[in-house]
N, C-alpha and C. Protein backbone atom coordinates (compact mmCIF):
# COMPACT_ATOMS: atom_id res chain seq x y z
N UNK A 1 -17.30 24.13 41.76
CA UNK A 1 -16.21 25.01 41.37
C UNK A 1 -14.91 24.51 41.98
N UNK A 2 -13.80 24.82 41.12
CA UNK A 2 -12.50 24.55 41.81
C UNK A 2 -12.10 25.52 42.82
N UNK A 3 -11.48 24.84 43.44
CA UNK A 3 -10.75 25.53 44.61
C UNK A 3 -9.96 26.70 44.08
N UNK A 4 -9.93 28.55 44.70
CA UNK A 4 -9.65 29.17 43.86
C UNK A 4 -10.78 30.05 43.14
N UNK A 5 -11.59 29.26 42.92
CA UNK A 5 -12.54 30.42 41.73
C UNK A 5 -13.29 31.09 42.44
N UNK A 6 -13.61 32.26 41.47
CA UNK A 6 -15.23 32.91 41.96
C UNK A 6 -16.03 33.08 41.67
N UNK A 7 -17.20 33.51 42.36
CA UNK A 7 -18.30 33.13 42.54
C UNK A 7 -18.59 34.11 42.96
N UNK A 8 -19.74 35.09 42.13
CA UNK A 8 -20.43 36.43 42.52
C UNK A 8 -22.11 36.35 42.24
N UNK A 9 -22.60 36.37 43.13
CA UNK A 9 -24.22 36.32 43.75
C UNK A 9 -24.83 37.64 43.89
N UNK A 10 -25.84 37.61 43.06
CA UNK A 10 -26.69 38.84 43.52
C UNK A 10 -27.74 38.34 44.10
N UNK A 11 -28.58 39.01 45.08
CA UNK A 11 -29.88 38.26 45.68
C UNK A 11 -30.54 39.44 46.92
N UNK A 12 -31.61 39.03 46.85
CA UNK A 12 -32.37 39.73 47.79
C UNK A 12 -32.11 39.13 48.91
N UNK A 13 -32.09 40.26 50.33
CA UNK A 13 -31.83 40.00 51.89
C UNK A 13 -32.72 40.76 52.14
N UNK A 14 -32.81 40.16 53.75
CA UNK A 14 -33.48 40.63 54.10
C UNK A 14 -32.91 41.97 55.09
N UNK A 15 -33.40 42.88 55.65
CA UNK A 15 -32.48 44.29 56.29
C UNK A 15 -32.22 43.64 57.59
N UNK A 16 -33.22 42.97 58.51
CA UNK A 16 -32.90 42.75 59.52
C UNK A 16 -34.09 41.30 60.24
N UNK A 17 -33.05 40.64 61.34
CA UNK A 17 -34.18 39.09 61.71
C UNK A 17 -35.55 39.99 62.24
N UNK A 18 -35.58 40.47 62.79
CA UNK A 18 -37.28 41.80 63.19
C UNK A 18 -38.03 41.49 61.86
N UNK A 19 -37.44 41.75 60.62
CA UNK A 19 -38.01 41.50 59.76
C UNK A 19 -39.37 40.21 59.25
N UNK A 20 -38.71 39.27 59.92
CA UNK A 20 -39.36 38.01 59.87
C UNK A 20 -40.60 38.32 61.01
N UNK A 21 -40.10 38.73 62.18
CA UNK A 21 -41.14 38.85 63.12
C UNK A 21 -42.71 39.89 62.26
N UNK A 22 -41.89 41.12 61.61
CA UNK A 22 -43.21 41.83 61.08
C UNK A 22 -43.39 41.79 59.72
N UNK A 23 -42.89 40.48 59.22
CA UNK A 23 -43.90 40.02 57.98
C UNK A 23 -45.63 39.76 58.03
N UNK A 24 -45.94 40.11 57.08
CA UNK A 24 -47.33 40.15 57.29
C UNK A 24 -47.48 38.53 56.39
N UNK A 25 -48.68 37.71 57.09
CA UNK A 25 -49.04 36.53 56.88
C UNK A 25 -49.48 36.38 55.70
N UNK A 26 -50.02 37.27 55.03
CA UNK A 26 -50.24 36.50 53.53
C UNK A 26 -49.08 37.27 53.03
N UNK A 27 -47.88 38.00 52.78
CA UNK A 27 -47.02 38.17 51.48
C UNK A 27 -47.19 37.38 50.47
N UNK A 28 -47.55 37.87 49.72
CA UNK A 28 -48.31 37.12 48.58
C UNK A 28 -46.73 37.58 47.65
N UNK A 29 -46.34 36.01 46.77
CA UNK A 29 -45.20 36.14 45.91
C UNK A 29 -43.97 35.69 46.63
N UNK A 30 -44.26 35.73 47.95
CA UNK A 30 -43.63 34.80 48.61
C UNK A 30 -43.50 33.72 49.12
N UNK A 31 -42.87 32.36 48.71
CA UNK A 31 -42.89 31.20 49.11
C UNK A 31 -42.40 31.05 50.14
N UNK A 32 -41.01 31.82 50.82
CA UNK A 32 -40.27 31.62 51.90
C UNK A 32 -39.41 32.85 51.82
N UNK A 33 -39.06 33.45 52.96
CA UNK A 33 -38.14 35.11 53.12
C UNK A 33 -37.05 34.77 52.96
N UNK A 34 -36.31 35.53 52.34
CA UNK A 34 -35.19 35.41 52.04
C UNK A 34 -34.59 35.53 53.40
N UNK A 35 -32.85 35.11 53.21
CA UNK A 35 -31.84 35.43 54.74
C UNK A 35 -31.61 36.90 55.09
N UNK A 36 -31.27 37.18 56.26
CA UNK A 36 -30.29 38.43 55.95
C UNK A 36 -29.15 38.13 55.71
N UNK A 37 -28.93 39.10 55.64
CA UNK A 37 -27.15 39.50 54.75
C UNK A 37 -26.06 38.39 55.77
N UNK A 38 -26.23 38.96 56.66
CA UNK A 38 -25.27 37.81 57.46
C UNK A 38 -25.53 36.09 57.49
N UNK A 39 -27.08 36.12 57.19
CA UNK A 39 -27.25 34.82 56.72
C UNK A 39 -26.85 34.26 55.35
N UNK A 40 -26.88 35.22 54.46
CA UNK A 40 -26.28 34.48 53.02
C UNK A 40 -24.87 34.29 52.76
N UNK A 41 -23.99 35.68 54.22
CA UNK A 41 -22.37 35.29 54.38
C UNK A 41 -22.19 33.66 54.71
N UNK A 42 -22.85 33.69 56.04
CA UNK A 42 -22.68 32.07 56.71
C UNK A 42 -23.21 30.84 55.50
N UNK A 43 -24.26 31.13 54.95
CA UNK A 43 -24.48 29.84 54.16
C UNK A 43 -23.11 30.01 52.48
N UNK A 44 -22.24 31.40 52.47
CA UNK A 44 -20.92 31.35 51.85
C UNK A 44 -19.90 30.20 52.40
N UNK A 45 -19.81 30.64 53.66
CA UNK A 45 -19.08 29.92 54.39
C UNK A 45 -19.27 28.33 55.06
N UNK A 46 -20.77 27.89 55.17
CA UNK A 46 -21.08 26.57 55.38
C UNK A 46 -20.51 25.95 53.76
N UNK A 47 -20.24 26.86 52.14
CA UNK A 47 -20.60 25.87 51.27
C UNK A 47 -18.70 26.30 51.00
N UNK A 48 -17.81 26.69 51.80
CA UNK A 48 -16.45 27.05 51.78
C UNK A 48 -16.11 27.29 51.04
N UNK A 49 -16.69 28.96 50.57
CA UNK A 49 -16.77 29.93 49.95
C UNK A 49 -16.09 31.53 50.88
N UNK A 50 -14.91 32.19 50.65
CA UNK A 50 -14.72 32.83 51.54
C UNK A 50 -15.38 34.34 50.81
N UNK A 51 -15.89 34.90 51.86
CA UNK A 51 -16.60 36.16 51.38
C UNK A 51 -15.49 37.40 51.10
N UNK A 52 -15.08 37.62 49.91
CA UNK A 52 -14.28 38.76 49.32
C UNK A 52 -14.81 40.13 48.83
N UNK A 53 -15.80 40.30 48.54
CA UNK A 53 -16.20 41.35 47.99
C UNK A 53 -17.90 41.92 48.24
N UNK A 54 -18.38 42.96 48.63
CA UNK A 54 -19.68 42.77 49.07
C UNK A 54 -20.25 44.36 48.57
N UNK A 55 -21.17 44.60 47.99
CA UNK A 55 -22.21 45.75 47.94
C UNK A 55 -23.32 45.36 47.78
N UNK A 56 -23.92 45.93 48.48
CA UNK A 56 -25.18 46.23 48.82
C UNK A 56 -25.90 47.53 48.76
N UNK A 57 -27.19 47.13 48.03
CA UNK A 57 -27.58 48.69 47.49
C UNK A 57 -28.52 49.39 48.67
N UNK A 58 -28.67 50.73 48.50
CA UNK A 58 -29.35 52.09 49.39
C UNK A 58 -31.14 51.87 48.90
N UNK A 59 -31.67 52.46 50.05
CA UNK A 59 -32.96 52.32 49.57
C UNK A 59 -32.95 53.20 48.76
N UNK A 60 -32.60 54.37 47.79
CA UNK A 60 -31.94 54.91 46.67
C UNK A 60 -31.90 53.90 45.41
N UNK A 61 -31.12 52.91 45.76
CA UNK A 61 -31.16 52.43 44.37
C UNK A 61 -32.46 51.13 44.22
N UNK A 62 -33.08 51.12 45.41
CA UNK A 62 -34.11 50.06 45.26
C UNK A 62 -34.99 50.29 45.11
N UNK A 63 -35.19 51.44 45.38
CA UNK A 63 -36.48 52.52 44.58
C UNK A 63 -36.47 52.80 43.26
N UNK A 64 -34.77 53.33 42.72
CA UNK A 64 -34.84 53.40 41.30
C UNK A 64 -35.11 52.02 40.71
N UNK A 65 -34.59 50.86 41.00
CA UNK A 65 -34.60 49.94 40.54
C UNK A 65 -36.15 49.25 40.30
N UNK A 66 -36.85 49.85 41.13
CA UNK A 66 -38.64 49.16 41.65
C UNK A 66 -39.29 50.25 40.51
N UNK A 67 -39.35 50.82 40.58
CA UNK A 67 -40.04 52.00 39.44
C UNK A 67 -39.64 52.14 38.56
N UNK A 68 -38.59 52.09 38.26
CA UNK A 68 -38.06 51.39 36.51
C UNK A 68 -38.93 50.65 36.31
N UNK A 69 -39.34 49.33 36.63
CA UNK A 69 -40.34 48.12 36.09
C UNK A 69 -41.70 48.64 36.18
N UNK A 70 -42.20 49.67 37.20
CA UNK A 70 -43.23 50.30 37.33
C UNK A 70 -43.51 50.98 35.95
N UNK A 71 -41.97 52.16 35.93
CA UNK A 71 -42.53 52.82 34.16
C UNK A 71 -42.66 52.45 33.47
N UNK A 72 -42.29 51.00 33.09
CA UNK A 72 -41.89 49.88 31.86
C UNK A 72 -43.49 49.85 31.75
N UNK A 73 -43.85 49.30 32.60
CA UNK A 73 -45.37 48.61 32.23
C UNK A 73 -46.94 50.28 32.22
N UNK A 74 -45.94 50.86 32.54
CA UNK A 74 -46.92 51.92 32.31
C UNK A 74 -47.17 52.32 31.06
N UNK A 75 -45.49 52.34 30.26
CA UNK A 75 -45.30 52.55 28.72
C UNK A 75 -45.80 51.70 27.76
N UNK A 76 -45.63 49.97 28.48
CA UNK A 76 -46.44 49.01 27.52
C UNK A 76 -47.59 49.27 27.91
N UNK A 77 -48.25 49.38 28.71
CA UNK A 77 -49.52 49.94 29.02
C UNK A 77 -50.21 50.74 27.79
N UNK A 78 -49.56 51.98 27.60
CA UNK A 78 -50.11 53.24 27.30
C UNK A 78 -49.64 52.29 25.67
N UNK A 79 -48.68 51.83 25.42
CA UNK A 79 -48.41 51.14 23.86
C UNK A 79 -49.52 50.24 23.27
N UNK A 80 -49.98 49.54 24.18
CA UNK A 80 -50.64 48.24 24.01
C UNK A 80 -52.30 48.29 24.60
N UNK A 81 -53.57 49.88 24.50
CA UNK A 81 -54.20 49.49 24.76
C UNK A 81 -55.32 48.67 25.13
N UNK A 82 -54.89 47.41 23.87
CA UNK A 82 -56.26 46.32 23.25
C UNK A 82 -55.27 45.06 23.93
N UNK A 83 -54.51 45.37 24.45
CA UNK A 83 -53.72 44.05 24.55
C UNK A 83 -54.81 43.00 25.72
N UNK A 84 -54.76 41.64 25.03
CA UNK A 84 -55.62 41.03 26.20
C UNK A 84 -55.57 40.99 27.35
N UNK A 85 -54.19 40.99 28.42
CA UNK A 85 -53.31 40.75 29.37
C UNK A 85 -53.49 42.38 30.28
N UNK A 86 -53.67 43.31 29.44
CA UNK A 86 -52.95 44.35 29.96
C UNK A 86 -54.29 44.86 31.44
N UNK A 87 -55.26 44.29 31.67
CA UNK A 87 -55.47 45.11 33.18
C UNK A 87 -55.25 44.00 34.12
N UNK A 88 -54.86 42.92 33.81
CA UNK A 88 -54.04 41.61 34.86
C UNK A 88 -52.78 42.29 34.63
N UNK A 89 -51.78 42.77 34.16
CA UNK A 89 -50.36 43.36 34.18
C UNK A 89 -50.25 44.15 35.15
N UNK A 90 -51.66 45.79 34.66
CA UNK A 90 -51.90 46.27 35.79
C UNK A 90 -52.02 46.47 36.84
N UNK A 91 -52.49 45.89 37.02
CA UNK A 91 -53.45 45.12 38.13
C UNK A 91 -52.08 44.44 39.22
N UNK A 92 -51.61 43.12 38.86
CA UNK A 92 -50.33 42.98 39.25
C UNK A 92 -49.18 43.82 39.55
N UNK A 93 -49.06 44.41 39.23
CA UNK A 93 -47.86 45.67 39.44
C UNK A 93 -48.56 46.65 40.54
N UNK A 94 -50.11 47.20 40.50
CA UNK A 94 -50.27 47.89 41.64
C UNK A 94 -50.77 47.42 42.61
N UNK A 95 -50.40 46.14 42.85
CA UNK A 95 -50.77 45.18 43.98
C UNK A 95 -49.16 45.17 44.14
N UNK A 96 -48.05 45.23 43.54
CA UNK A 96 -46.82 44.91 43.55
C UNK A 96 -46.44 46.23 44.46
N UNK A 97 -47.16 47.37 43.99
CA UNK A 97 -46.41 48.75 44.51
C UNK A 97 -46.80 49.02 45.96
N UNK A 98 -48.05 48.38 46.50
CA UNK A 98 -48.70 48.40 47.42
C UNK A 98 -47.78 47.34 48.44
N UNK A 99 -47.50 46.16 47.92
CA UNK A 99 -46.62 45.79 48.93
C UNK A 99 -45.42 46.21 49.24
N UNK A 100 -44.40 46.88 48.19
CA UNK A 100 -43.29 47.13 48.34
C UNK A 100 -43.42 48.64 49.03
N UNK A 101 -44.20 49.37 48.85
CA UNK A 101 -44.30 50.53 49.89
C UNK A 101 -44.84 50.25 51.26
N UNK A 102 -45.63 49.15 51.44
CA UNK A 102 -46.09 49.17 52.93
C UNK A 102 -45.24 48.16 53.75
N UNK A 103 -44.45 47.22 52.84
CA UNK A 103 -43.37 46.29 53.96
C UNK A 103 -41.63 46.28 52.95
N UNK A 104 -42.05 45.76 51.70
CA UNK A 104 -40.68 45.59 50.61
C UNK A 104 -39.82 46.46 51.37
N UNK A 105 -39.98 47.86 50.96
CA UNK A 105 -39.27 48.93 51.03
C UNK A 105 -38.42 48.87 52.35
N UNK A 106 -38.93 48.48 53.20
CA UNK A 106 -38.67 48.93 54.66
C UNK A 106 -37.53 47.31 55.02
N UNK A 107 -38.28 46.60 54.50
CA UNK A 107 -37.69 45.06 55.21
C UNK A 107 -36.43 44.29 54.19
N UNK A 108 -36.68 44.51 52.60
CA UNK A 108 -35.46 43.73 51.97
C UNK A 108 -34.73 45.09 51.29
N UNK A 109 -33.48 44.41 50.92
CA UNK A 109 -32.46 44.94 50.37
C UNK A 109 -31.86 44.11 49.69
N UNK A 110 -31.33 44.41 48.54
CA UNK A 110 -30.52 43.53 47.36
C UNK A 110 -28.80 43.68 47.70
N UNK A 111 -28.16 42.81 47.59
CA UNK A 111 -26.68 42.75 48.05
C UNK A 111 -26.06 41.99 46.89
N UNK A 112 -24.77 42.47 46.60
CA UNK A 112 -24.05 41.23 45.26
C UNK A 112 -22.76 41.27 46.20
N UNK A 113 -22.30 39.70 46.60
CA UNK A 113 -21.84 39.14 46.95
C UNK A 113 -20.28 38.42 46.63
N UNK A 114 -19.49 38.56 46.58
CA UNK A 114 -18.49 38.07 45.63
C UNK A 114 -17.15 37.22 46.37
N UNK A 115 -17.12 35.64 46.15
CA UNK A 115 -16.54 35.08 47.27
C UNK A 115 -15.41 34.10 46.12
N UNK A 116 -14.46 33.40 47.20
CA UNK A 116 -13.54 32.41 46.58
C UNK A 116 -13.70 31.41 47.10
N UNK A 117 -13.97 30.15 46.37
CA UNK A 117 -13.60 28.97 46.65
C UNK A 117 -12.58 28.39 47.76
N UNK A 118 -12.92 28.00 48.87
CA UNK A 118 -11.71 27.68 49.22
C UNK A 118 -10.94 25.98 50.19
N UNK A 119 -12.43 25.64 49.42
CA UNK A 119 -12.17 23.77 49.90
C UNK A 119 -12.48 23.24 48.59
């Protein structure tokens, strides 16, 4: 990008470095934890990007946001009983709900980010 522009990031953080300490060893779906928030400022600023604009959502909206996809597949669910896929969908999602209530919930948070160019 030219010097000047912007550049707005949405992404999962993590709430806090503790976090890393009480990850549980298999998180399954995870290749590597995301930063926290102050870590995705600094890697703004290692790529001389100045940080202008920042929200970050409430466990409020990360709940609405997590159970939205929950009802989705409940509705294709209940739409699609013969579907070949549908108790691996299942199946996946309440393995999904099980992690995000016993660590997700507690440890990440989604933030959109919004910075300027400035090298």
């Amino acid at each position: 990008m030219k010097p000047g522009g912007v550049l707005i990031v949405g992404d999962v953080v993590l709430n806090s470095e503790q976090a890393v300490r009480e990850a549980p060893q298999n998180l399954v779906g995870w290749s590597h934890l995301p930063p926290t928030l102050a870590g995705r400022c600094q890697e703004f600023q290692t790529a001389d990007v100045e940080l202008i604009g920042l929200s970050v959502s409430s466990t409020d909206d990360w709940d609405h946001y997590t159970s939205l996809m929950w009802s989705a597949v409940d509705r294709w669910a209940a739409q699609n009983p013969e579907h070949p896929n549908r108790t691996e969908v299942l199946q996946n999602v309440q393995e999904g709900k099980v992690k995000y209530l016993n660590w997700e919930r507690e440890h990440l948070g989604w933030a959109v980010m919004v910075g300027r160019v400035t090298g």
